[in-house]
C-alpha atoms as a PDB file:
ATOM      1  CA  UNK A   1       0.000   0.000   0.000  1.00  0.00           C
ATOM      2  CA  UNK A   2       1.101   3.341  -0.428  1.00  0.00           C
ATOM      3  CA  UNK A   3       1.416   5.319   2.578  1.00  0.00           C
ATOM      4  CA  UNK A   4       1.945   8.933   0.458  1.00  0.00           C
ATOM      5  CA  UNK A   5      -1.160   8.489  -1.294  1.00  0.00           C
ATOM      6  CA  UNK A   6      -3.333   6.694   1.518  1.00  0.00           C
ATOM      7  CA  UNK A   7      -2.459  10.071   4.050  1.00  0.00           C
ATOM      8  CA  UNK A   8      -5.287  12.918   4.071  1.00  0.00           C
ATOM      9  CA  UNK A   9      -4.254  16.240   3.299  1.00  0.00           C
ATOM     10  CA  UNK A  10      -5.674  18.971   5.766  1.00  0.00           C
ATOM     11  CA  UNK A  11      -6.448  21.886   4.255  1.00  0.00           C
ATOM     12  CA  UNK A  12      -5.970  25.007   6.639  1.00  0.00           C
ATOM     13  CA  UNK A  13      -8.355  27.942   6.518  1.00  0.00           C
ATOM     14  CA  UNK A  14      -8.469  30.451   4.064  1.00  0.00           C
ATOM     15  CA  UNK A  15      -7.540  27.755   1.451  1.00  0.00           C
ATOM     16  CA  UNK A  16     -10.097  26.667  -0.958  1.00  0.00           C
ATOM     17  CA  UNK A  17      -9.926  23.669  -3.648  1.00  0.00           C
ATOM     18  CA  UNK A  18     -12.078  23.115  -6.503  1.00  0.00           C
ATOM     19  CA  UNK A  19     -12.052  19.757  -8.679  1.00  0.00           C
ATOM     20  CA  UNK A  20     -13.540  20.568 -11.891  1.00  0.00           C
ATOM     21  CA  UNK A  21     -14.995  18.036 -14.422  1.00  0.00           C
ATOM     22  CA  UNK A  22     -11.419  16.063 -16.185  1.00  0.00           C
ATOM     23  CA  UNK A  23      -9.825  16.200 -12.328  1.00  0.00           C
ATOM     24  CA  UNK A  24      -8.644  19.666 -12.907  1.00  0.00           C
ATOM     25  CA  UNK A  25      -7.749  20.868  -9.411  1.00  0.00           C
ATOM     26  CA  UNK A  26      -7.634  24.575  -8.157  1.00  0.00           C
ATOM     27  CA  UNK A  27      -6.098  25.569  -5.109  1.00  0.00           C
ATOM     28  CA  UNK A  28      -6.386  29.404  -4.094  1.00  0.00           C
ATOM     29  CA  UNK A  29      -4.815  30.656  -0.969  1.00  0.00           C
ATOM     30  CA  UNK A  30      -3.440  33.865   0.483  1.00  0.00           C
ATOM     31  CA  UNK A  31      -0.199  33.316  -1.093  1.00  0.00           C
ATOM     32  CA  UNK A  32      -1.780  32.839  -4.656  1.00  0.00           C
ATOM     33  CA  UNK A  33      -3.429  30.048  -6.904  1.00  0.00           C
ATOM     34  CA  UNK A  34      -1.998  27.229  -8.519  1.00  0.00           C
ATOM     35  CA  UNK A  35      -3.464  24.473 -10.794  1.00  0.00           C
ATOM     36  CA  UNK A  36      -3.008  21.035 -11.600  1.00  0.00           C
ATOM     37  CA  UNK A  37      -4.067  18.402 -14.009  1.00  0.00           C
ATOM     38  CA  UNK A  38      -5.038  14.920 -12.193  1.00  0.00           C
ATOM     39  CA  UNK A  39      -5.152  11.535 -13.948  1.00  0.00           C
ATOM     40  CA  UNK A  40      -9.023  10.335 -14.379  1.00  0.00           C
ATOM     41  CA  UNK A  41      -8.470   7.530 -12.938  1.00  0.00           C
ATOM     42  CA  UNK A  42      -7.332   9.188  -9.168  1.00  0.00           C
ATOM     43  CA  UNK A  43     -10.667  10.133  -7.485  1.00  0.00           C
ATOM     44  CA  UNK A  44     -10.379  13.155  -5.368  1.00  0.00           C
ATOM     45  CA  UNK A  45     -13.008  13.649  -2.175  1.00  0.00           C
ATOM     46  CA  UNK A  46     -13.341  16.199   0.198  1.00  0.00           C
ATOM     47  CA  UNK A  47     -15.139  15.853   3.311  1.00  0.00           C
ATOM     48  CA  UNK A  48     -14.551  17.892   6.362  1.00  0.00           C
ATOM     49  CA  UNK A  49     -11.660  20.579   5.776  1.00  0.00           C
ATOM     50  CA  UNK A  50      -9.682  16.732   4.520  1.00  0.00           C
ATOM     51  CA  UNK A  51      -9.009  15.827   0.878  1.00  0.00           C
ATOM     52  CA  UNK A  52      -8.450  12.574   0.353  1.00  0.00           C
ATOM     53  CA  UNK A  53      -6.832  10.630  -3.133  1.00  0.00           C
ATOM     54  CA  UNK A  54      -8.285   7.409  -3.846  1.00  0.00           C
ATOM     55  CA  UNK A  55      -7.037   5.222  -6.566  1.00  0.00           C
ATOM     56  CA  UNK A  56      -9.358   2.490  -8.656  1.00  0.00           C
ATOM     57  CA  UNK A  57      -7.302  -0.781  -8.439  1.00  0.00           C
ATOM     58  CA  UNK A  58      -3.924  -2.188  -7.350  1.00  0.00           C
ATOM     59  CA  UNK A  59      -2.282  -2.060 -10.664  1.00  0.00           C
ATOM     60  CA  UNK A  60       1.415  -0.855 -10.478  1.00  0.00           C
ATOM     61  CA  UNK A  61       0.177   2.251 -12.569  1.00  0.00           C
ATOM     62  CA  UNK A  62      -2.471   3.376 -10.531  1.00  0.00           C
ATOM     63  CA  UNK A  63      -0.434   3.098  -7.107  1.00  0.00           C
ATOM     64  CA  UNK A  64       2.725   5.192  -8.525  1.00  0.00           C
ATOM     65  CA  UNK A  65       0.064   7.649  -9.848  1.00  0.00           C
ATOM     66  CA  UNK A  66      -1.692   7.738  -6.192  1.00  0.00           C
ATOM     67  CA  UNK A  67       1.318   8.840  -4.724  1.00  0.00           C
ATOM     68  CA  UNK A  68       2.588  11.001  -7.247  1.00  0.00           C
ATOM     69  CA  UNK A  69      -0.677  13.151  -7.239  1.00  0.00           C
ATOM     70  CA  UNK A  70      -1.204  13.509  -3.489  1.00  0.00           C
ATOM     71  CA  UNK A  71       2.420  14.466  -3.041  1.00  0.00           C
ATOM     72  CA  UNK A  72       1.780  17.889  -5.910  1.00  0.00           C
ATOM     73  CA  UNK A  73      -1.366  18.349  -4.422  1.00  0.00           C
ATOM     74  CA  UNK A  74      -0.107  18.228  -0.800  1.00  0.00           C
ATOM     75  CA  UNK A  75       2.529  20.531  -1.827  1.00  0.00           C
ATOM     76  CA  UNK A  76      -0.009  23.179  -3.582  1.00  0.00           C
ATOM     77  CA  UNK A  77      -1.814  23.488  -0.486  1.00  0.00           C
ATOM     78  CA  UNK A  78       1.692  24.019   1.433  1.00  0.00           C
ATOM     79  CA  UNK A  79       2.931  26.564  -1.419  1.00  0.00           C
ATOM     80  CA  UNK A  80      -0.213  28.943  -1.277  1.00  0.00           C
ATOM     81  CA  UNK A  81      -0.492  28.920   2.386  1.00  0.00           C
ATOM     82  CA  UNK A  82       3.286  29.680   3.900  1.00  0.00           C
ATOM     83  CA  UNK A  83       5.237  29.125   0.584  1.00  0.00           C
ATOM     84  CA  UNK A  84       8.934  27.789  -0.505  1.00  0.00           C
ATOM     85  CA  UNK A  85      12.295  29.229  -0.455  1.00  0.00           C
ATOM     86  CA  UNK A  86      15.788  28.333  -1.891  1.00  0.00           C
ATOM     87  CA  UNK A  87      18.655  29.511  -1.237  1.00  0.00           C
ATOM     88  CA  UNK A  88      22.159  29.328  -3.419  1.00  0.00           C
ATOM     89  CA  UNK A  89      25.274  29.691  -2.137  1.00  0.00           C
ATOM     90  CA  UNK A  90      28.254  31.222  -4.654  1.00  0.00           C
ATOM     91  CA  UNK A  91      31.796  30.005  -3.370  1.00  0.00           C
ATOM     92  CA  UNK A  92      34.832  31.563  -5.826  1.00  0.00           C
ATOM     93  CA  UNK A  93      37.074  34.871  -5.240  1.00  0.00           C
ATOM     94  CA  UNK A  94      35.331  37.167  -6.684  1.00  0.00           C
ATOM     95  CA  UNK A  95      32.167  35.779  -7.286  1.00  0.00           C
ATOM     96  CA  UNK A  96      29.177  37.945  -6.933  1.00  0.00           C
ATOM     97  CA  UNK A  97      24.955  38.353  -7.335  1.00  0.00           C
ATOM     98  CA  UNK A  98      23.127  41.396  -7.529  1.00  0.00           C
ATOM     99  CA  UNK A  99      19.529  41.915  -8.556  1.00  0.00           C
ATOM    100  CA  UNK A 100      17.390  44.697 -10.187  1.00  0.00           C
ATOM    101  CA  UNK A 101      13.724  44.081 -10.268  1.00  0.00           C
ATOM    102  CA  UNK A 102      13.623  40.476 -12.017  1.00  0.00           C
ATOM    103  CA  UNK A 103      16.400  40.657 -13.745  1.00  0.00           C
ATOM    104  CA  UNK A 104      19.441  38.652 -12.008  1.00  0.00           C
ATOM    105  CA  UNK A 105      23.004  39.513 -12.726  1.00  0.00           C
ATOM    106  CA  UNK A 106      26.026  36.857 -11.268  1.00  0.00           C
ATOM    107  CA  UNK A 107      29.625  37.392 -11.834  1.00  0.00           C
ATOM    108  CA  UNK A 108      31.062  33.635 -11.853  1.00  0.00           C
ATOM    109  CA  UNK A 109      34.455  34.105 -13.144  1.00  0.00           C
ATOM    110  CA  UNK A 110      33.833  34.201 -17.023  1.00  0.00           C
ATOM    111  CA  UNK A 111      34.758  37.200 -19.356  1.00  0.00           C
ATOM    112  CA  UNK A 112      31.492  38.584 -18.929  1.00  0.00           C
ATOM    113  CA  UNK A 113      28.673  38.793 -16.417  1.00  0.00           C
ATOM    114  CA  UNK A 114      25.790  35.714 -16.548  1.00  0.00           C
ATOM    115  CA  UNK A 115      22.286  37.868 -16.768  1.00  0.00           C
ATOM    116  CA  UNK A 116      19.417  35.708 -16.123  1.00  0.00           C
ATOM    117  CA  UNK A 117      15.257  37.187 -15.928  1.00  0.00           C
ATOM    118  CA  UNK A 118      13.488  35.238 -13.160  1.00  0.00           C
ATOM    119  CA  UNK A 119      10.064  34.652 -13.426  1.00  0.00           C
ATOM    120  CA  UNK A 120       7.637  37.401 -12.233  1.00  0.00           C
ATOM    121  CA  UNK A 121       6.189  34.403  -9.544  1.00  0.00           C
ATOM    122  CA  UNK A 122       9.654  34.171  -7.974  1.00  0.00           C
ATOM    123  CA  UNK A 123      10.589  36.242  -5.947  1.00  0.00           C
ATOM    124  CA  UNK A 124      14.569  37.140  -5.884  1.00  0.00           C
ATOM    125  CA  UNK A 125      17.056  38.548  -3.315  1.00  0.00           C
ATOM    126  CA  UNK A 126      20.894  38.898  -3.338  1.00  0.00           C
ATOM    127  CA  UNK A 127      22.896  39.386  -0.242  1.00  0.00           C
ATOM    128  CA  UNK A 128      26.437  39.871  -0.449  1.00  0.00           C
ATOM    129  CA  UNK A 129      28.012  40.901   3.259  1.00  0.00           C
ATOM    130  CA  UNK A 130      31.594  40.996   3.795  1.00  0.00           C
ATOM    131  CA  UNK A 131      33.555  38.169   4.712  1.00  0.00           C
ATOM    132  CA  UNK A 132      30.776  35.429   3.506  1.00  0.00           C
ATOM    133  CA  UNK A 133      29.871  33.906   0.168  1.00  0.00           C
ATOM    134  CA  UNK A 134      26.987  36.064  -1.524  1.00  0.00           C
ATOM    135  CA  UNK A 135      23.755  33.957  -1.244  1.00  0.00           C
ATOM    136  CA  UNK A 136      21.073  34.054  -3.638  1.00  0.00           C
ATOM    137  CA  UNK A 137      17.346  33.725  -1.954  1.00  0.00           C
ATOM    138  CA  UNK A 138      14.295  32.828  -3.937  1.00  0.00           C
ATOM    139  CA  UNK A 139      10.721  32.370  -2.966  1.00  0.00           C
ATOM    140  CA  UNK A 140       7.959  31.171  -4.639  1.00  0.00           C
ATOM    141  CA  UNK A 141       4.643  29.662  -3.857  1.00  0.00           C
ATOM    142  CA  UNK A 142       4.601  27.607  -6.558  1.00  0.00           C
ATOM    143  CA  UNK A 143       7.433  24.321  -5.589  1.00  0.00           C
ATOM    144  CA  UNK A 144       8.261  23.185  -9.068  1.00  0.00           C
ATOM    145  CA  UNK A 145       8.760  26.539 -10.384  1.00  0.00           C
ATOM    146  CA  UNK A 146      11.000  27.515  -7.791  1.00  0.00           C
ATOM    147  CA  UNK A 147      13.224  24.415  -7.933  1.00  0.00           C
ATOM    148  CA  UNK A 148      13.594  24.538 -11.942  1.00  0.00           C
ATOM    149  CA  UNK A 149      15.266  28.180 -11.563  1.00  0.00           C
ATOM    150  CA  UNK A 150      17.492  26.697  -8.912  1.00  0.00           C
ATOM    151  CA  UNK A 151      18.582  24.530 -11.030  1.00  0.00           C
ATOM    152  CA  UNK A 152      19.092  26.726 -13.949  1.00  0.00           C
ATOM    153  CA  UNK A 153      21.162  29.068 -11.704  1.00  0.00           C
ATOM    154  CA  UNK A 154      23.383  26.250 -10.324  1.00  0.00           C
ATOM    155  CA  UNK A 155      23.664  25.142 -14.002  1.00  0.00           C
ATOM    156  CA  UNK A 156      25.292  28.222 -14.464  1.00  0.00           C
ATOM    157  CA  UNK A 157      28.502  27.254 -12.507  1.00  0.00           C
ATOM    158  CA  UNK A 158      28.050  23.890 -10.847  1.00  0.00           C
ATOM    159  CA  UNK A 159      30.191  23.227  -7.792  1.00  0.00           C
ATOM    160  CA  UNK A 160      33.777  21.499  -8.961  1.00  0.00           C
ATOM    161  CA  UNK A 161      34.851  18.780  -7.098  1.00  0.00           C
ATOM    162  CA  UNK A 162      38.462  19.674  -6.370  1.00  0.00           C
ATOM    163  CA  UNK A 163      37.976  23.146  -4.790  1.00  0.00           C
ATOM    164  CA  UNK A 164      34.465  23.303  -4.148  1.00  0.00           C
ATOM    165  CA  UNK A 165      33.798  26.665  -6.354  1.00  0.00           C
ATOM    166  CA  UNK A 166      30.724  27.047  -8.443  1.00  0.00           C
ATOM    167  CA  UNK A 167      26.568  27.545  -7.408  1.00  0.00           C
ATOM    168  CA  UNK A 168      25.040  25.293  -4.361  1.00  0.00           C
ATOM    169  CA  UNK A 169      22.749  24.916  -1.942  1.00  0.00           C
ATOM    170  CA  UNK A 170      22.847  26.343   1.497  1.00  0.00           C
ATOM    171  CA  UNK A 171      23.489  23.400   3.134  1.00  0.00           C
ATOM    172  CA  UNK A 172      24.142  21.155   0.577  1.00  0.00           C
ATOM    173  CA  UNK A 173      27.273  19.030   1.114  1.00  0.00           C
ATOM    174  CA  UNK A 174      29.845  18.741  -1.825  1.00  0.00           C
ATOM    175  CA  UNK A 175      31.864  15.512  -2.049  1.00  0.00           C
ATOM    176  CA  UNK A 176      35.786  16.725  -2.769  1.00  0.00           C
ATOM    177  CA  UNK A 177      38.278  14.297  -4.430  1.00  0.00           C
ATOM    178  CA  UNK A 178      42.126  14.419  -3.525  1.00  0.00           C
ATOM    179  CA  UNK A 179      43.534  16.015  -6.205  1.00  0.00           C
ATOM    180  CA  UNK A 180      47.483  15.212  -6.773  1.00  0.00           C
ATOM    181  CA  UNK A 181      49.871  13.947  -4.609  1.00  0.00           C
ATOM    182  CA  UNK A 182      53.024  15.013  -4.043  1.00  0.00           C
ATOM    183  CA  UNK A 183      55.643  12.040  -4.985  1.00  0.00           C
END
């Protein structure tokens, strides 16, 4: 059994969600609205401030999809009640991030600066304070939006092995190799 899909998801107050005819599913919330497309086959029931995903049969497609669709739907209700954040961490002398509006400009050792536009749902930050790495913050109530512009940014430079410089995750641990010896 799956015990993703077979939890209820409590919705809090202020947070409404409508299934339309073809399982199209609306969640609004003080943060903003998001929408998602649900497999016919997942049945979707709400009963006392608790939505609960129900699949048809055992087959191994219908329990991967049970899971699967609680999980985004779970995470819609998160995203437009308190919302996600990322944060990226640029290690390299003379590395730095700077923002105007939507428009995100990171200096990551090339011959010119890497401009990137960030979606108008994100929104961005860049702190730079003397002595630690400039971090770049995001937030976002939508959770695969904000994790596909992560990624794009750490694309930009990802984190080397031997040194550790490049785009990461606050947090996120990078495995370093040896490098030479000296014979």
């Amino acid at each position: 059994m799956s015990r993703i899909g077979l939890s209820p998801i409590e919705i809090p107050s202020g947070v409404t969600i409508d299934v339309s005819k073809g399982n199209l599913v609306t969640v609004k919330g003080p943060k903003g609205q998001l929408t998602q497309q649900v497999d016919p086959d997942i049945a979707l029931a709400m009963e006392d401030g608790v939505l609960n995903v129900t699949r048809p049969t055992d087959q191994k497609r219908h329990k991967s999809l049970h899971g699967l669709y609680r999980s985004l739907v779970n995470n819609m209700v998160i995203g437009v009640t308190e919302g996600f954040v990322k944060e990226l961490e640029l290690i390299g002398v003379g590395y730095r991030a700077e923002n105007s509006g939507q428009l995100l400009t990171l200096v990551l050792g090339y011959s010119h600066p890497v401009m990137f536009y960030i979606p108008d749902e994100v929104k961005v930050e860049a702190k730079m304070e003397k002595g630690k790495p400039p971090i770049v913050r995001l937030e976002s109530f939508d959770k695969q939006l904000i994790g596909q512009v992560a990624a794009r940014i750490r694309a930009f430079r990802r984190p080397e092995p031997y040194k550790g410089k490049g785009i990461k995750f606050v947090g996120e641990e990078i495995r370093r190799k040896q490098g030479k010896t000296a014979g």
